[in-house]
Protein backbone atom coordinates (compact mmCIF):
# COMPACT_ATOMS: atom_id res chain seq x y z
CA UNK A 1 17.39 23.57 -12.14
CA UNK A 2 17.62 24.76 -8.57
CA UNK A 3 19.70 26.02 -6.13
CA UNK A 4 18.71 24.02 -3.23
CA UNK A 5 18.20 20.21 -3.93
CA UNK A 6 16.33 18.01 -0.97
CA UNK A 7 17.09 14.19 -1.55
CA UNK A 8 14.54 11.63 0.32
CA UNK A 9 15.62 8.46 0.02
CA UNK A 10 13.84 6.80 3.06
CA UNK A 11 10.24 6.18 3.69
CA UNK A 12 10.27 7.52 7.36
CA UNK A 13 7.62 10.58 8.20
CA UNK A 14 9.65 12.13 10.53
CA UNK A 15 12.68 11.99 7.75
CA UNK A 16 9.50 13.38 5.06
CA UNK A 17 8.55 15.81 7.43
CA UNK A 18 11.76 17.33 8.06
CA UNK A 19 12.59 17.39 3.93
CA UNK A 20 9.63 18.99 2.84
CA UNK A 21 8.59 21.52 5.74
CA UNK A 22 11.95 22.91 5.11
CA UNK A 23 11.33 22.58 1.44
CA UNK A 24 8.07 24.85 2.25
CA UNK A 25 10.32 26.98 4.62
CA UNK A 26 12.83 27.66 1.72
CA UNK A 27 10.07 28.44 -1.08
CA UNK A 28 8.31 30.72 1.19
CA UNK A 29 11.75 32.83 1.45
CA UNK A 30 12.31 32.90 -2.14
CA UNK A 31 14.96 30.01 -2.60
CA UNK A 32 14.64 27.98 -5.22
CA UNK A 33 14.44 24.65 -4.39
CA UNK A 34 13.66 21.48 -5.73
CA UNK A 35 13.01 17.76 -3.89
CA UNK A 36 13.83 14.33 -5.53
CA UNK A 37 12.74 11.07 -4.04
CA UNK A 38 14.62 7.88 -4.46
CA UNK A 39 14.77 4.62 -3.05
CA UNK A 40 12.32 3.34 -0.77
CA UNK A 41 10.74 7.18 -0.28
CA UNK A 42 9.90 6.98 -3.76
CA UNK A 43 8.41 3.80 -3.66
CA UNK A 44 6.02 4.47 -0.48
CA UNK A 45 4.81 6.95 -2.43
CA UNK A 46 3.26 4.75 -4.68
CA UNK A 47 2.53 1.99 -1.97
CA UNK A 48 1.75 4.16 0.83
CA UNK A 49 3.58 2.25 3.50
CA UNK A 50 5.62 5.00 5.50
CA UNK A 51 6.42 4.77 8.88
CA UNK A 52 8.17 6.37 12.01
CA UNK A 53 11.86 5.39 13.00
CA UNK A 54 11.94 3.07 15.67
CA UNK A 55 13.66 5.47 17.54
CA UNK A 56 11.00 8.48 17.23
CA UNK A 57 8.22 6.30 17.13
CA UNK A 58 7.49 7.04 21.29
CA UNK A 59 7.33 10.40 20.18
CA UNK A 60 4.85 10.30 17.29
CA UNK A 61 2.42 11.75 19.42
CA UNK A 62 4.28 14.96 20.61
CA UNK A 63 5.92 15.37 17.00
CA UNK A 64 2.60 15.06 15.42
CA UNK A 65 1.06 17.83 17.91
CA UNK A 66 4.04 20.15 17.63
CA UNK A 67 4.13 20.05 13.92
CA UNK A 68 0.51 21.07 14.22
CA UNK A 69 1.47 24.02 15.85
CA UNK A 70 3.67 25.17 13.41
CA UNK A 71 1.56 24.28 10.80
CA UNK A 72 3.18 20.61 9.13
CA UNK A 73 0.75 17.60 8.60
CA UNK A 74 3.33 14.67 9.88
CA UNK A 75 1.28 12.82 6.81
CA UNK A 76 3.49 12.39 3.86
CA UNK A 77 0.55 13.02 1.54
CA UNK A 78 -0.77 16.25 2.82
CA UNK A 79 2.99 17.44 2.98
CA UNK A 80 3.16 16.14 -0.62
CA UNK A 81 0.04 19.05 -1.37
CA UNK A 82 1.43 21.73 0.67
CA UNK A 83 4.66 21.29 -1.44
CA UNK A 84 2.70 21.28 -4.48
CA UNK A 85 0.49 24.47 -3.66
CA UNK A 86 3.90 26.06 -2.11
CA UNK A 87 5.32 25.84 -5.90
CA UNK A 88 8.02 23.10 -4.72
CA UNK A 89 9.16 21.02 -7.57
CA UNK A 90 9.04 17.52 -6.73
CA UNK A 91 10.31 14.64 -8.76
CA UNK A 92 11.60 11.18 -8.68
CA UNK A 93 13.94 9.15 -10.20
CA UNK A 94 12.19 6.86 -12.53
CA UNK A 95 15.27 4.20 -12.37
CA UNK A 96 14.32 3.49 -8.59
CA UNK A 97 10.51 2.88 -9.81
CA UNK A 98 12.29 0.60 -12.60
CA UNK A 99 15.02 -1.08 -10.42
CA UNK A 100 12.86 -2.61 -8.13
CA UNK A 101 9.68 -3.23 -10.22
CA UNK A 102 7.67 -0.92 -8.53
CA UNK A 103 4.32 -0.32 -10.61
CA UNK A 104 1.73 2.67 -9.43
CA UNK A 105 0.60 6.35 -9.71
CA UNK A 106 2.63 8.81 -8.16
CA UNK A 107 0.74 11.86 -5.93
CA UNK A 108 -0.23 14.54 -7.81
CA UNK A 109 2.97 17.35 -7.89
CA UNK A 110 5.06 14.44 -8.22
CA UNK A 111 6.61 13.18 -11.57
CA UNK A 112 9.08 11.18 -12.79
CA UNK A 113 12.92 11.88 -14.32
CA UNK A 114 14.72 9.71 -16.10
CA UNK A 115 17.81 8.35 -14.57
CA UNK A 116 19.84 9.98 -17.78
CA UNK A 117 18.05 13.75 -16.59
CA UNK A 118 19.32 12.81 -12.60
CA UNK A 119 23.15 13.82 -12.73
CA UNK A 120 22.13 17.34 -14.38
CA UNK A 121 19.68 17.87 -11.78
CA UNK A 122 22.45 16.65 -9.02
CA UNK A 123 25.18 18.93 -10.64
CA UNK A 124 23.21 22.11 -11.24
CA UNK A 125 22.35 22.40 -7.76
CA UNK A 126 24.08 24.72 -5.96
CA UNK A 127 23.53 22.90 -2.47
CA UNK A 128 22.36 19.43 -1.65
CA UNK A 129 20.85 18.15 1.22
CA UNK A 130 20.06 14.45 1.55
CA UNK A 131 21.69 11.20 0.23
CA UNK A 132 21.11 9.20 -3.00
């Protein structure tokens, strides 16, 4: 269990980005910290259909180019890898694969909890960031 838990429940890259760079941020400063899709997140991970909020969206371009800079991929996948290679525990709730129907492979680094293992995960945490 961790003491930082990052919740991404929706499949927006700029809402991914901001999750796991600062999941990557807090690993490389020795927190322990743990991510946990849900919702639709977790299920554009298996069907790969992510997009920007309508609201960023004019600024894909300049967030793409800045996150460059600092060294982010605004692609869900290779943010997935850096996670992985980082040593950020990733995981998702198997009930919102179940709820909806959703059948696929998850990325590599990601696997799957069982909705019974979620409230020890949510509880042991000693600080949450996200919604369920």
């Amino acid at each position: 269990m961790a003491d930082f838990l990052i919740i991404c429940r929706d499949a927006l890259q700029n809402s991914i980005l901001g999750s796991l760079a600062t999941a990557m941020d807090c690993k490389s400063k020795g927190i322990d910290v743990e991510v946990m899709f849900t919702q639709e997140a977790l299920a554009a991970l298996v069907t790969k259909e992510f997009r920007f909020s309508p609201v960023l969206e004019p600024y894909r371009k300049t967030m793409e180019d800045n996150a460059r800079q600092w060294g982010y991929s605004t692609d869900p996948f290779d943010l997935i890898e850096a996670c992985r290679k980082a040593g950020v525990t990733m995981f998702g709730c198997q009930a919102w694969l179940d709820l909806p129907g959703i059948k696929g492979k998850l990325p590599e680094g990601v696997v799957t909890i069982e909705k019974e293992d979620v409230p020890l995960r949510v509880a042991s945490a000693k600080t949450i960031l996200g919604s369920f």
